[in-house]
C-alpha atoms as a PDB file:
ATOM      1  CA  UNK A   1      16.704  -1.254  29.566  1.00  0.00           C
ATOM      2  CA  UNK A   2      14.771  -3.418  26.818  1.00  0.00           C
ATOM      3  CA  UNK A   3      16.067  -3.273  23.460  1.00  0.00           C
ATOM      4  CA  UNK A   4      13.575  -3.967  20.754  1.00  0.00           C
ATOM      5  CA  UNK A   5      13.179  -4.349  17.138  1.00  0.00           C
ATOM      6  CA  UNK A   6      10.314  -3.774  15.017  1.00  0.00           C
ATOM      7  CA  UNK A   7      10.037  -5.179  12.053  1.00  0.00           C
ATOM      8  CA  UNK A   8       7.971  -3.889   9.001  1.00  0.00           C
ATOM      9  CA  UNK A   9       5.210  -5.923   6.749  1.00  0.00           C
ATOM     10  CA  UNK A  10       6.677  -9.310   6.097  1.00  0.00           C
ATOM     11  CA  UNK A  11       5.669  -9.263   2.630  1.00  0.00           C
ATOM     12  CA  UNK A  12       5.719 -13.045   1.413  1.00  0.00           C
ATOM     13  CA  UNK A  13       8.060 -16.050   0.921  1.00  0.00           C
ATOM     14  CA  UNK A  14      10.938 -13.327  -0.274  1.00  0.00           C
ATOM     15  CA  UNK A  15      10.183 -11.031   2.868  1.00  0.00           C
ATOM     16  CA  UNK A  16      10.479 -14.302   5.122  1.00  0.00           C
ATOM     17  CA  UNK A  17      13.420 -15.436   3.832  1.00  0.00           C
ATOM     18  CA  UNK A  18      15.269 -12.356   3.899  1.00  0.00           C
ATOM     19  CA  UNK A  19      13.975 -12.113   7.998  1.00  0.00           C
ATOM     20  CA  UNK A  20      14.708 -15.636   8.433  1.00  0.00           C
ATOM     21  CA  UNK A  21      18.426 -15.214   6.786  1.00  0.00           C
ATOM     22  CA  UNK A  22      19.448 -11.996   8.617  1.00  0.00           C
ATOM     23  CA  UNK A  23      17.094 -11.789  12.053  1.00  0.00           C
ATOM     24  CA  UNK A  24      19.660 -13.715  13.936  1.00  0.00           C
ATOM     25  CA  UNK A  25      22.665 -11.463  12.923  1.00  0.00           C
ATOM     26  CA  UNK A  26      20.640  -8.485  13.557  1.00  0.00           C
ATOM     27  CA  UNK A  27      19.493  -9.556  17.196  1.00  0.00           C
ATOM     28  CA  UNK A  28      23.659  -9.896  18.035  1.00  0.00           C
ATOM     29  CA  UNK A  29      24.870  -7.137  16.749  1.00  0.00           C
ATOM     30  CA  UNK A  30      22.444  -4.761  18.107  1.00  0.00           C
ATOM     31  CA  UNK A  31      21.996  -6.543  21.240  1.00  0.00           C
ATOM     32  CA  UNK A  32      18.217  -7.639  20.550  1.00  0.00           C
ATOM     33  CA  UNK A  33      16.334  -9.121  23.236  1.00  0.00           C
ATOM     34  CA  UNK A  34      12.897  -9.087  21.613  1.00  0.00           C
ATOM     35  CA  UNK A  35      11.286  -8.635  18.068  1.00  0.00           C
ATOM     36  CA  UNK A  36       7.813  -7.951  17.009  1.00  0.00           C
ATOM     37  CA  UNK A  37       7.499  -7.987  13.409  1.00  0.00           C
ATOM     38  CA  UNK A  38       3.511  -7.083  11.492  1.00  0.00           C
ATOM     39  CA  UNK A  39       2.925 -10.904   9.538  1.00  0.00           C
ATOM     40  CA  UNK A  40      -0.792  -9.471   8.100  1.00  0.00           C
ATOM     41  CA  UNK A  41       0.812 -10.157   4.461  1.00  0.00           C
ATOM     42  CA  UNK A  42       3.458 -12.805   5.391  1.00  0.00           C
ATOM     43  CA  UNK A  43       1.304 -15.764   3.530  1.00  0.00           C
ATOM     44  CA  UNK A  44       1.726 -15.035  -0.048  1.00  0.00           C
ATOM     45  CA  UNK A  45       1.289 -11.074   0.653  1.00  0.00           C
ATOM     46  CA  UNK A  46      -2.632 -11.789   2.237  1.00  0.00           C
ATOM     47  CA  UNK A  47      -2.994 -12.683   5.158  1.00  0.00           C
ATOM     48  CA  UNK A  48      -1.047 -15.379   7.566  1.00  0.00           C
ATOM     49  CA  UNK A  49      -0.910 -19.487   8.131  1.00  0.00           C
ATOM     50  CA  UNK A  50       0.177 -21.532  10.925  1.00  0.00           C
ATOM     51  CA  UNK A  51       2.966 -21.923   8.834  1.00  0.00           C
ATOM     52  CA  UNK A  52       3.906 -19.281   8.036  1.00  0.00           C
ATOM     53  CA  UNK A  53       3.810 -17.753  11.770  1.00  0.00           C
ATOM     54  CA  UNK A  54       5.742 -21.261  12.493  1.00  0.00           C
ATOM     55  CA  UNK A  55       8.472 -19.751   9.972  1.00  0.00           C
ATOM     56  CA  UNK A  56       8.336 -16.594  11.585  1.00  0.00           C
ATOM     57  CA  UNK A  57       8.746 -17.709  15.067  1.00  0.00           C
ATOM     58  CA  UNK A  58      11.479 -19.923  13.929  1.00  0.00           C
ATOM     59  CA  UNK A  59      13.400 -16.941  12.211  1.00  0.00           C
ATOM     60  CA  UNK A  60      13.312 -15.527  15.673  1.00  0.00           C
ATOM     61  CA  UNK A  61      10.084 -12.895  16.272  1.00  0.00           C
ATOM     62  CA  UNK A  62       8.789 -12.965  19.263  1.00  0.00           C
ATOM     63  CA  UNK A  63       5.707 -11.392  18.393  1.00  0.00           C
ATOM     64  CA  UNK A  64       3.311 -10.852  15.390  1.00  0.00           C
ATOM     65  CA  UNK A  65       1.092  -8.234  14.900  1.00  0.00           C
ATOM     66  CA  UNK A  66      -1.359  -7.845  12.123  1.00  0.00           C
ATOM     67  CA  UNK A  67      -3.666  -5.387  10.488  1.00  0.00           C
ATOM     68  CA  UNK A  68      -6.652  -5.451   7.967  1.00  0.00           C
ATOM     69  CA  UNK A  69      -5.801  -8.157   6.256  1.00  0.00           C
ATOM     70  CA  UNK A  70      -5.770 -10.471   9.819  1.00  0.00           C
ATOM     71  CA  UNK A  71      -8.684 -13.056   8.624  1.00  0.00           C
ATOM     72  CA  UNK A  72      -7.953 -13.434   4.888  1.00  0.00           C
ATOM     73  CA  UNK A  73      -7.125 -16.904   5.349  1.00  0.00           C
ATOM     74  CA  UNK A  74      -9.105 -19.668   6.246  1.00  0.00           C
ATOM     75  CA  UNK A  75      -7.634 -21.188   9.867  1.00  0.00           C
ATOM     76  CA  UNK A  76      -6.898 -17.509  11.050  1.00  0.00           C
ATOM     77  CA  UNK A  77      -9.557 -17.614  13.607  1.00  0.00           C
ATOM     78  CA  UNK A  78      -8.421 -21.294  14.925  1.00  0.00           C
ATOM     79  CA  UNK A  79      -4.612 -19.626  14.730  1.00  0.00           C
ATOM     80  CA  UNK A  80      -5.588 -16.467  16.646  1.00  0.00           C
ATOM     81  CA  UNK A  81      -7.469 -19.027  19.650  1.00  0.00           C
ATOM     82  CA  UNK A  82      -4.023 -21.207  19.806  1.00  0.00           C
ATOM     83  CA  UNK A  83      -1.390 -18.954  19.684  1.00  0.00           C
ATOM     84  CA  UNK A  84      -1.645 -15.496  21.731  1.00  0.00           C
ATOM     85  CA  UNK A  85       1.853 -14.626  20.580  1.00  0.00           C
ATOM     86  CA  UNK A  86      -0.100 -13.233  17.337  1.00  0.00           C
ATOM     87  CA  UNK A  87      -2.361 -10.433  17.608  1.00  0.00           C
ATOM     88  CA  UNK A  88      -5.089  -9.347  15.433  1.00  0.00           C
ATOM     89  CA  UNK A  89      -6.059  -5.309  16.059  1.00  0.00           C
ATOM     90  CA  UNK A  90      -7.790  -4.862  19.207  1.00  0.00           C
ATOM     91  CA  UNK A  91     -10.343  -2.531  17.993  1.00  0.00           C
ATOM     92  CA  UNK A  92     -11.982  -5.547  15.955  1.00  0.00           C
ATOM     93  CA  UNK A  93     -15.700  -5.816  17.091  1.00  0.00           C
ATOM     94  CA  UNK A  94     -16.806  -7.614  20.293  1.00  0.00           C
ATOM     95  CA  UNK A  95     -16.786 -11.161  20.048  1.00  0.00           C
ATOM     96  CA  UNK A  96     -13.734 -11.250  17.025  1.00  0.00           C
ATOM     97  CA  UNK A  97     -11.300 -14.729  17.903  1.00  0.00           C
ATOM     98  CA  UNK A  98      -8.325 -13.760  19.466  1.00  0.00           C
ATOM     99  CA  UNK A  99      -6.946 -11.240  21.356  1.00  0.00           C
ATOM    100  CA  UNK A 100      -5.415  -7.462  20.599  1.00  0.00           C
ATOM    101  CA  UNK A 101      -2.924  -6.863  23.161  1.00  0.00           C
ATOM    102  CA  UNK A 102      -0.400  -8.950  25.318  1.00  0.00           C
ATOM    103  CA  UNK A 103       2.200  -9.063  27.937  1.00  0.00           C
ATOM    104  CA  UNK A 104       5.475 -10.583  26.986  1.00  0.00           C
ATOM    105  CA  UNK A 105       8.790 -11.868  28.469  1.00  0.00           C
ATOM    106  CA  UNK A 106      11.960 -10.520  26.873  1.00  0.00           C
ATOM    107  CA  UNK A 107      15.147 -12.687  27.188  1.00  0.00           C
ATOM    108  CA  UNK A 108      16.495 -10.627  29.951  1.00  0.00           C
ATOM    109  CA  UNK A 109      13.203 -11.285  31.971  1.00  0.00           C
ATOM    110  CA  UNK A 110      11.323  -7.994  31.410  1.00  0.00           C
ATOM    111  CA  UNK A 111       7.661  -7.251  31.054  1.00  0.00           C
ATOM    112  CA  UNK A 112       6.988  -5.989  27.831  1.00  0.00           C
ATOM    113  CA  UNK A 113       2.947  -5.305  26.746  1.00  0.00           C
ATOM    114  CA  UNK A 114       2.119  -4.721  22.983  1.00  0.00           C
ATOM    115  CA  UNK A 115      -0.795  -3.805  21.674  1.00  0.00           C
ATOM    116  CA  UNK A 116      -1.947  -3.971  17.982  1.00  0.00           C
ATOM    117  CA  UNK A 117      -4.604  -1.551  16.740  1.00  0.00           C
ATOM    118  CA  UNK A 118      -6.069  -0.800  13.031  1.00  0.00           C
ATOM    119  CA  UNK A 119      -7.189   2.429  11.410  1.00  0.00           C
ATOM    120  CA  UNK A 120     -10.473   4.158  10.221  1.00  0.00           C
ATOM    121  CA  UNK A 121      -9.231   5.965   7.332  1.00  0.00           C
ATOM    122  CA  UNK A 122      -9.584   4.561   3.791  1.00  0.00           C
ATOM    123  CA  UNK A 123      -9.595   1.363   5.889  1.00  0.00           C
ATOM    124  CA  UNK A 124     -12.808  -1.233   6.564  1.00  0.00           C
ATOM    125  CA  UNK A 125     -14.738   0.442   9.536  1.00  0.00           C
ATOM    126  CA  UNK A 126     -14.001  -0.752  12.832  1.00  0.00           C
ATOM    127  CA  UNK A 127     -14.271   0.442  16.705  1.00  0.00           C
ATOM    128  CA  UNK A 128     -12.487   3.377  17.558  1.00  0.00           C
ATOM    129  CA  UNK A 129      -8.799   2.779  17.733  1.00  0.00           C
ATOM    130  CA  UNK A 130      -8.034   6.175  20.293  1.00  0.00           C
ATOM    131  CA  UNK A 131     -11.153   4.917  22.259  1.00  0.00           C
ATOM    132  CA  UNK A 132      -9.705   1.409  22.492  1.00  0.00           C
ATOM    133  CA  UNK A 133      -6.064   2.807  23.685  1.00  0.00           C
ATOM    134  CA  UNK A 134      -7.589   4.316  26.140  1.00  0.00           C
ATOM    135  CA  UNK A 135      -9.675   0.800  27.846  1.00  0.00           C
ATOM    136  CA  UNK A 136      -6.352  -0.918  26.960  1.00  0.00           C
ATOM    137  CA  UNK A 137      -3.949   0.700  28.840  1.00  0.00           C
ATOM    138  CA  UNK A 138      -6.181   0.916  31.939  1.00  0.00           C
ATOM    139  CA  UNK A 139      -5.932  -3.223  32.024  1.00  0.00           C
ATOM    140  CA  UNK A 140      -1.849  -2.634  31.892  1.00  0.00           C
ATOM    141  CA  UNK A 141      -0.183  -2.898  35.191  1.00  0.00           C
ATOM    142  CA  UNK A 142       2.788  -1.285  36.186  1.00  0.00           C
ATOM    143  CA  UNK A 143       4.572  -3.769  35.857  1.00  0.00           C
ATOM    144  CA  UNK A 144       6.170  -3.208  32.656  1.00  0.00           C
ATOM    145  CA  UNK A 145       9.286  -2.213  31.297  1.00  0.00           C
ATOM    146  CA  UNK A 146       7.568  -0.898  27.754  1.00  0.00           C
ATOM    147  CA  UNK A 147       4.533  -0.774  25.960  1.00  0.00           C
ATOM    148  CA  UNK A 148       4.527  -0.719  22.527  1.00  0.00           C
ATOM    149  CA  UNK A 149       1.535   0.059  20.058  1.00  0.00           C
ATOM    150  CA  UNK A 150       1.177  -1.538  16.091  1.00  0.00           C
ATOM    151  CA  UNK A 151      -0.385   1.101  14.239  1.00  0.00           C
ATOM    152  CA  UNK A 152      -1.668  -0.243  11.246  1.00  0.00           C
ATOM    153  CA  UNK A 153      -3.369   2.423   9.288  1.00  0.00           C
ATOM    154  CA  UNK A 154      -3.608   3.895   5.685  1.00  0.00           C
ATOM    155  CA  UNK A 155      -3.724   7.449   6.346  1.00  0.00           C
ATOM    156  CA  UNK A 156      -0.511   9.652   7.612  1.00  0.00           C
ATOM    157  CA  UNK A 157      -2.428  12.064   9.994  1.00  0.00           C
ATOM    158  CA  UNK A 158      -4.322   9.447  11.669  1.00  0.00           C
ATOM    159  CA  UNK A 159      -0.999   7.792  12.545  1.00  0.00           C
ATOM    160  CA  UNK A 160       0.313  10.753  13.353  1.00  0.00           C
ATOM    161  CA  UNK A 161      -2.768  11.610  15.794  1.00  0.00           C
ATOM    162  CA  UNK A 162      -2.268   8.546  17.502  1.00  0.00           C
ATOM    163  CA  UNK A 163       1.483   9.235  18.247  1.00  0.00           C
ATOM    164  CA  UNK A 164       0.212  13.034  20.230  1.00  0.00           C
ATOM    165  CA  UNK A 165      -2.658  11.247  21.416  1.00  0.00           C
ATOM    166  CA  UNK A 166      -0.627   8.432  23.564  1.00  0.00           C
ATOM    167  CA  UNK A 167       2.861  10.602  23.792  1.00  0.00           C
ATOM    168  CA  UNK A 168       3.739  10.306  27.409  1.00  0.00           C
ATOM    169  CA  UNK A 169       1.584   7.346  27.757  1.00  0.00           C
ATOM    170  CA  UNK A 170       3.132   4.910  25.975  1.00  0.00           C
ATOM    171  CA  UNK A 171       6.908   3.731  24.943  1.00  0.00           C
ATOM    172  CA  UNK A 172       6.496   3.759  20.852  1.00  0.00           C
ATOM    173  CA  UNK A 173       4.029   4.283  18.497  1.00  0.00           C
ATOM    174  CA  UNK A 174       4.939   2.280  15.510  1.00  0.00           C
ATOM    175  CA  UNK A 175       3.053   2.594  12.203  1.00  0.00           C
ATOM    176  CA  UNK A 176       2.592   0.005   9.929  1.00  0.00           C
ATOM    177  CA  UNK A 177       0.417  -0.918   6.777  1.00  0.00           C
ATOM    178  CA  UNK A 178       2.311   1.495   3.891  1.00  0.00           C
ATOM    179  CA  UNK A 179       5.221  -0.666   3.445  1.00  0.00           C
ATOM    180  CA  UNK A 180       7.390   2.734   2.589  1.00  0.00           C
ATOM    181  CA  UNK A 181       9.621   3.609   5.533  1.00  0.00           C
ATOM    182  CA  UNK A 182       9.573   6.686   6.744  1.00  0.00           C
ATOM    183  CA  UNK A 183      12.344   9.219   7.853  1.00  0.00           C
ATOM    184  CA  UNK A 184      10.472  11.012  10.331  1.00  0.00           C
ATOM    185  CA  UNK A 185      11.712   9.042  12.999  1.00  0.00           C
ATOM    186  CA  UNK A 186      11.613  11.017  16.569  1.00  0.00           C
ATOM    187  CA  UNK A 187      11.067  10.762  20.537  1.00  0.00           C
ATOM    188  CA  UNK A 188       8.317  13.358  20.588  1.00  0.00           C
ATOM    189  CA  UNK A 189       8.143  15.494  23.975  1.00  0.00           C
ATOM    190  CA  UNK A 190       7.004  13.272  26.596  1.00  0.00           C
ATOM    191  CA  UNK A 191       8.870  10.333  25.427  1.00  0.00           C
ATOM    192  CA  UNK A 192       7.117   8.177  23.413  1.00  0.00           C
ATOM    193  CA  UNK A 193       8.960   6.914  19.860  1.00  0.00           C
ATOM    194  CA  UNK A 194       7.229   7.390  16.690  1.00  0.00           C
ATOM    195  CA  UNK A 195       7.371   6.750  13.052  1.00  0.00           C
ATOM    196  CA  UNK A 196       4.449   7.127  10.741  1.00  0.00           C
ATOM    197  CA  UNK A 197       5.469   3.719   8.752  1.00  0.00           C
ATOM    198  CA  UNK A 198       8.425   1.166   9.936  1.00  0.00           C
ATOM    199  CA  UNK A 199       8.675  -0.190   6.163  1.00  0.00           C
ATOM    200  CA  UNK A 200       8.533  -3.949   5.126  1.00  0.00           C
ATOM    201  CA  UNK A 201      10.551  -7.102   4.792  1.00  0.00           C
ATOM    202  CA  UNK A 202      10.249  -7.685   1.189  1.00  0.00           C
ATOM    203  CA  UNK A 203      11.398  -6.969  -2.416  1.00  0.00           C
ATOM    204  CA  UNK A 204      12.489  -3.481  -2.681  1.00  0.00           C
ATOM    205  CA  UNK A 205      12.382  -3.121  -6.514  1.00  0.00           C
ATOM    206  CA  UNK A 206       8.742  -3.343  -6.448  1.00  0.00           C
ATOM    207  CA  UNK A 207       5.771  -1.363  -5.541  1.00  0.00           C
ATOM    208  CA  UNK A 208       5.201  -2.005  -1.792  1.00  0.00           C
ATOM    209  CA  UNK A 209       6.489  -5.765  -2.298  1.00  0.00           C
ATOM    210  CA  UNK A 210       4.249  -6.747  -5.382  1.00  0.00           C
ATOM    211  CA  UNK A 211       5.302  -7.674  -8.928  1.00  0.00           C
ATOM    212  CA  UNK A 212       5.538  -3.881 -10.210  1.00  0.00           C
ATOM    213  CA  UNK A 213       4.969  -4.151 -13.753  1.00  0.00           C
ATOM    214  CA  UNK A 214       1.190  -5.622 -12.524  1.00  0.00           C
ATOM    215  CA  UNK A 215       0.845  -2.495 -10.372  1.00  0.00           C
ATOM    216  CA  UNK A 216       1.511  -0.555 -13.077  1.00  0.00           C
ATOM    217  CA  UNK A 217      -1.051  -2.469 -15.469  1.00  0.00           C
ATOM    218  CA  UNK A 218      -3.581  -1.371 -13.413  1.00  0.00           C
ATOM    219  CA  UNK A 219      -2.605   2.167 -13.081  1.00  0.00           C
ATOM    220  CA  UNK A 220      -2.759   2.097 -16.840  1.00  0.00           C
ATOM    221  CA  UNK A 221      -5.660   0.739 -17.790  1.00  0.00           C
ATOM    222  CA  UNK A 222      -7.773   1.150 -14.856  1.00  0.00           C
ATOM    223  CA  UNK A 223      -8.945  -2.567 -14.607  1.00  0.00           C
ATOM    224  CA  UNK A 224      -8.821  -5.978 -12.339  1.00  0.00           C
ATOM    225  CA  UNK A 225      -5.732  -8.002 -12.317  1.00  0.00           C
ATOM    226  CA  UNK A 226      -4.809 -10.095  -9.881  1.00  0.00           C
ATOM    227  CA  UNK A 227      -1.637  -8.913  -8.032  1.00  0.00           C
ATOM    228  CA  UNK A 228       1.410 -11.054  -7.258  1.00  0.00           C
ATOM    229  CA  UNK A 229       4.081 -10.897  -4.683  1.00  0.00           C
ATOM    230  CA  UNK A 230       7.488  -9.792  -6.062  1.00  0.00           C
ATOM    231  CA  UNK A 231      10.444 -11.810  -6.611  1.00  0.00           C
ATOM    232  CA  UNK A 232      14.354 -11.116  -6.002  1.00  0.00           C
ATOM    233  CA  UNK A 233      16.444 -10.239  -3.096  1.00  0.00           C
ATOM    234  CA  UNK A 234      14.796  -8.625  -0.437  1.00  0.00           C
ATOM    235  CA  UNK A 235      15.450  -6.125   2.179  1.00  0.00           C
ATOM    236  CA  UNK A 236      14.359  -6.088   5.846  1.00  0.00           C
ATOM    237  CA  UNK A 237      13.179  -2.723   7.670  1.00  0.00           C
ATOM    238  CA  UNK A 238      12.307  -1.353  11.033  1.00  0.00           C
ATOM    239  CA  UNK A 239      13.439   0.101  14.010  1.00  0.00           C
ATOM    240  CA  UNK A 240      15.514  -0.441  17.034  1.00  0.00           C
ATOM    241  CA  UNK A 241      14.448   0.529  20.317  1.00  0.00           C
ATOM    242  CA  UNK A 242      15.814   1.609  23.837  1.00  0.00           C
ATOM    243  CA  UNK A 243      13.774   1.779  26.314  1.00  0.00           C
ATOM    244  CA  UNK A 244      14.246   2.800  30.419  1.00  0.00           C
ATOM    245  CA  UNK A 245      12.545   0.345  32.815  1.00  0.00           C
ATOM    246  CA  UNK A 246      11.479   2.640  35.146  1.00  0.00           C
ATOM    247  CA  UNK A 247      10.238   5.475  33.407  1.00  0.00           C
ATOM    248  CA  UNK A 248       9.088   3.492  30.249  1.00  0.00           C
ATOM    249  CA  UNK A 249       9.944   6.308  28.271  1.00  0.00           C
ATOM    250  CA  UNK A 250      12.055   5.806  24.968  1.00  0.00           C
ATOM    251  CA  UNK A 251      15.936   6.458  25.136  1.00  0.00           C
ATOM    252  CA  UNK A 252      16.079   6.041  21.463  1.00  0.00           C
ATOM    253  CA  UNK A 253      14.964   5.211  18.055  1.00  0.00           C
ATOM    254  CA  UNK A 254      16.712   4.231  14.930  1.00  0.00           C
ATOM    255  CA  UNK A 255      15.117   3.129  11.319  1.00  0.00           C
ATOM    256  CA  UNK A 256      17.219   0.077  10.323  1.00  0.00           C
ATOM    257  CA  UNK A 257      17.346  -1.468   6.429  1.00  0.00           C
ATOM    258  CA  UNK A 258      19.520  -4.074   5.752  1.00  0.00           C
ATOM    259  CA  UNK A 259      19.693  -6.382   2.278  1.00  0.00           C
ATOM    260  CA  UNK A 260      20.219  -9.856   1.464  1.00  0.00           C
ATOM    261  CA  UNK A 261      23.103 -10.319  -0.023  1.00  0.00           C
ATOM    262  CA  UNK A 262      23.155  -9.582  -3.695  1.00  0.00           C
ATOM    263  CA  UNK A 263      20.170  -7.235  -3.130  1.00  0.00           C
END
C-alpha cells in the first residue's frame, strides 16, 4: 500500500527552505515512501533551475511537477531533456522538450505513474487536458500500484470536472496552481482522491506567497509593478495518501500544513 505526499507550489527560496527543513521529518512520521511536490514557481516564484530542482531533490521529492509557468526560465528545455524526474504538463503541444507523465519507483519497490496536466481556463491555450488523460492512461500498464494526476489549473470547476471525469480511473486527482488549500478533501465514489487545490510551500502571511503589500498596490491603483516573493517563516502544505496495490483505488486522503518553527 503506497503512501504518498503531495506537496503544494514551492513558492521560492522561503518555500524551499521550509520543504528542505521539515520534508525529512514529515516522510518518518507519516511513513512516506514517495513525494511529488509542483516546483513551476520554486526559482524565485517563476519558473524552475537546475538548481533549484537539485535543492528540491536534495530536500527529498521524488518528483516535480509543473504548470504554466514550466519554460519561464532560460535552461528549462535543456532541464526537462536531462532529467525525466520533472514533468512539464503533458497537454503542451507536439514537439514541446520533455515529457508529461512517468513511471516511478517508490522506496518499497512499487510502480507508481504520475502524470502532470495544465488547464484551459483563464490559462494560456493548450491541447485538451480530458483528451490527453484519456491517450495517457491507455500507454499505462497494469503494472502499477497508483496513478496520480497534477492538476494545474486556474478555474475550480474545471478541476473539479477532471476529478468526475477520471474517478474510478485513476488513484488522485490533485489540483494545483491557486496556492490556497482547500478543505474539500474527499475519496469521491469510485475511489479516486481529490482536492481542488493542495496549497503551497511558502510564506503564509502573504497573498499566495508574494510580498502582500505589492499585491495590494496593484489592486489599488490598477497599474504594473513588479511582484516579489515574500519573506518570513513559511509553511508547507499538501496531502498524504494511501493507496491499495491491487485495486489502485485510494484508502485515504488527508490535507497536511505544518510551519517552520517560529512561523
Amino acid at each position: 500500500m503506497p503512501r504518498l505526499l503531495f506537496v503544494g507550489d514551492v513558492m521560492g527560496r522561503p518555500g524551499r527552505r521550509a520543504l528542505g527543513g521539515l520534508l525529512g521529518a514529515l516522510r518518518t512520521q507519516y511513513d512516506v515512501d514517495f513525494v511529488i511536490t509542483n516546483g513551476e514557481n520554486a526559482a524565485g516564484g517563476l519558473g524552475i533551475t537546475q538548481e533549484t530542482a537539485k535543492e528540491l531533490f536534495e530536500a527529498g521529492v521524488d518528483v516535480i511537477t509543473m504548470g504554466n509557468h514550466s519554460f519561464a526560465k532560460k535552461d528549462a528545455s535543456a532541464l526537462y531533456e536531462s532529467e525525466r524526474r520533472i514533468l512539464r504538463p503533458a497537454n503542451y503541444p507536439p514537439g514541446v522538450p520533455g515529457v508529461g507523465f512517468g513511471i516511478f519507483e517508490t522506496l518499497r519497490g512499487e510502480r507508481i505513474a504520475v502524470v502532470n496536466l495544465v488547464g484551459r481556463v483563464f490559462m494560456d491555450p493548450v491541447d485538451c487536458p480530458f483528451r490527453t488523460a484519456d491517450v495517457l492512461l491507455g500507454q499505462i500498464s497494469d503494472g502499477v500500484s497508483a496513478i496520480i494526476v497534477d492538476f494545474h489549473a486556474e478555474a475550480t470547476s474545471e478541476k473539479q470536472a477532471m476529478g468526475w471525469y477520471l474517478d474510478g480511473r485513476v488513484s488522485a486527482v490533485i489540483g494545483t496552481h491557486t496556492h490556497v488549500q482547500t478543505s474539500d478533501e474527499r475519496i469521491l465514489p469510485s475511489g479516486t482522491a481529490y482536492i481542488t487545490d493542495v496549497g503551497m510551500a511558502g510564506v503564509l502571511d502573504s497573498v499566495l506567497g508574494l510580498e502582500r503589500e505589492l499585491v495590494i498596490e496593484r489592486f489599488l491603483t490598477g497599474l504594473p509593478n513588479k511582484f516579489s516573493v515574500a519573506e518570513g517563516c513559511a509553511v508547507v502544505q499538501g496531502v498524504l495518501l494511501e493507496i491499495d496495490s491491487k485495486t489502485r483505488a485510494a484508502c485515504s486522503i488527508a490535507r497536511l500544513c505544518v510551519a517552520e518553527q517560529g512561523a
